[in-house]
C-alpha atoms as a PDB file:
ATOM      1  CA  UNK A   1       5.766  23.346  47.927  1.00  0.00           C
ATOM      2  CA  UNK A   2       6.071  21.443  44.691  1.00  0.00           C
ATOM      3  CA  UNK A   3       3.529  23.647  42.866  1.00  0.00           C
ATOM      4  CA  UNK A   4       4.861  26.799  43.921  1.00  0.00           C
ATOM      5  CA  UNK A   5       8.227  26.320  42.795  1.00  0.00           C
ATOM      6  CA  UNK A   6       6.774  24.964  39.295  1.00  0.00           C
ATOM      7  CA  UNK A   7       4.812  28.565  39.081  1.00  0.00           C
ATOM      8  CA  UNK A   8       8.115  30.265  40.378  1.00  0.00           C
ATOM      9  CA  UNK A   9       9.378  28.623  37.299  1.00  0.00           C
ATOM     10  CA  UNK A  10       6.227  29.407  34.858  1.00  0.00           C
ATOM     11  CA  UNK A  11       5.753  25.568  34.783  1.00  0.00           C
ATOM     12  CA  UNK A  12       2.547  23.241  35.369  1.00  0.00           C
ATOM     13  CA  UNK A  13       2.434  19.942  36.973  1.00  0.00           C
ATOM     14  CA  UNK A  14       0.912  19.259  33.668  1.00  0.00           C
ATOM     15  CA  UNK A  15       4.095  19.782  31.809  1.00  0.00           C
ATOM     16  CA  UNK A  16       6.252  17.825  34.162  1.00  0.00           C
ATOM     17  CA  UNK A  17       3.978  14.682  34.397  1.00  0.00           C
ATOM     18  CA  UNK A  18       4.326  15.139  30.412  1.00  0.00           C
ATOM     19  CA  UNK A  19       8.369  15.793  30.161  1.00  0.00           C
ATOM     20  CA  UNK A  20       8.727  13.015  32.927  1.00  0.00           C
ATOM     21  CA  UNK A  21       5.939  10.226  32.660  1.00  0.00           C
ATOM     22  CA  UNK A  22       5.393  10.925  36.409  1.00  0.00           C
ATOM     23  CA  UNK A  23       1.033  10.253  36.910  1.00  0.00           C
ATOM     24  CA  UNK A  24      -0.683  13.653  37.403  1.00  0.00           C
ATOM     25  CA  UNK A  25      -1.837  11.641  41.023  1.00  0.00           C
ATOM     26  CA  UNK A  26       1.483  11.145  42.210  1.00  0.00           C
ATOM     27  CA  UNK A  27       2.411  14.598  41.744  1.00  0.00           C
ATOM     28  CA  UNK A  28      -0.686  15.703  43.536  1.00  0.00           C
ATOM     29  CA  UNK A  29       0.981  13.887  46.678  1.00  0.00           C
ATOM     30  CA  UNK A  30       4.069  15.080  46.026  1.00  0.00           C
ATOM     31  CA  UNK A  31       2.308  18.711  46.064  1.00  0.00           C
ATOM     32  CA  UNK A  32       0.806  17.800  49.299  1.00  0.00           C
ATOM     33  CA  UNK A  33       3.853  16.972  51.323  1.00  0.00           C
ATOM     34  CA  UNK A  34       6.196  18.836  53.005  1.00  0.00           C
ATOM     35  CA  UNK A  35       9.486  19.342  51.762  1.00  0.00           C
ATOM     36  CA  UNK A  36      11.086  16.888  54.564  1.00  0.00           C
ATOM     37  CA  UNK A  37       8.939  13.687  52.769  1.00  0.00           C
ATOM     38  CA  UNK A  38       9.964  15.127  49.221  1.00  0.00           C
ATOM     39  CA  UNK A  39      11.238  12.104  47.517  1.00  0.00           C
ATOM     40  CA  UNK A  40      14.248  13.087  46.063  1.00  0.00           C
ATOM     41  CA  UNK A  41      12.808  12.047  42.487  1.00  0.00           C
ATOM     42  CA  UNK A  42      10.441  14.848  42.752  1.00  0.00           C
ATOM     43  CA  UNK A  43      13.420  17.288  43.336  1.00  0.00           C
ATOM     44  CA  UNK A  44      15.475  15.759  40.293  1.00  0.00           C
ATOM     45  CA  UNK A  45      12.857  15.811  37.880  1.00  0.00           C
ATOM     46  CA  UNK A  46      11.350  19.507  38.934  1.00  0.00           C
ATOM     47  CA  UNK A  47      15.460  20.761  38.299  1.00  0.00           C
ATOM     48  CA  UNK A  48      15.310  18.611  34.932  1.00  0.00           C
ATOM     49  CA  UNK A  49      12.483  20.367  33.677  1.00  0.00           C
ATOM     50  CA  UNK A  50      13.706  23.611  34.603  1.00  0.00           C
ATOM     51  CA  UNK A  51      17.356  23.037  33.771  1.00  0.00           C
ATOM     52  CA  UNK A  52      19.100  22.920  36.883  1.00  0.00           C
ATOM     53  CA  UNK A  53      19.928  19.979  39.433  1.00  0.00           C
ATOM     54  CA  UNK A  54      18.492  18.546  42.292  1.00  0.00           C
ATOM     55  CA  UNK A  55      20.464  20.240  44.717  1.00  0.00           C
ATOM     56  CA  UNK A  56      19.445  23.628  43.663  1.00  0.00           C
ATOM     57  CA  UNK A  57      15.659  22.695  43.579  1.00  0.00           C
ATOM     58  CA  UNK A  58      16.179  21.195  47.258  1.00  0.00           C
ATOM     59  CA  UNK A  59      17.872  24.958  47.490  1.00  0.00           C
ATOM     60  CA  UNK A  60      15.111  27.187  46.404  1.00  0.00           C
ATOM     61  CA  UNK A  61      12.204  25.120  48.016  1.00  0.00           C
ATOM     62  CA  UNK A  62      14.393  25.651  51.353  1.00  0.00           C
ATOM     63  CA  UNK A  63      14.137  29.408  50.860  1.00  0.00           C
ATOM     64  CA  UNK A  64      10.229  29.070  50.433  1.00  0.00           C
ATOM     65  CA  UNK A  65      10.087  27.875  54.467  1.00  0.00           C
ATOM     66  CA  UNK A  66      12.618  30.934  55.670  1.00  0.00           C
END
């Protein structure tokens, strides 16, 4: 869920591990759960990279399920 909303956003886990000092391993987890075990870090710092809040990542990765 994690990686598809980085690509819906032309972004790597690469460059968020970078812009957030997250470890490329925990963001392979993160990548591996379901959106309902999403810690709401992930969420915040996926909108900070992108430029938009937590709420509206939470949002769009909802959308991916419907």
């Amino acid at each position: 869920m994690l990686d598809t909303y980085l690509k819906n956003h032309n972004t790597t886990r690469y460059q968020l591990s970078k812009a957030s000092g997250i470890t490329a391993s925990t963001l392979q987890r993160w990548s591996e759960m379901p959106l309902d075990k999403l810690p709401v870090r992930a969420l915040r710092v996926a909108g900070e990279l992108v430029g938009c809040d937590a709420w509206e990542v939470l949002k769009e990765m909802q959308s991916y399920d419907a």
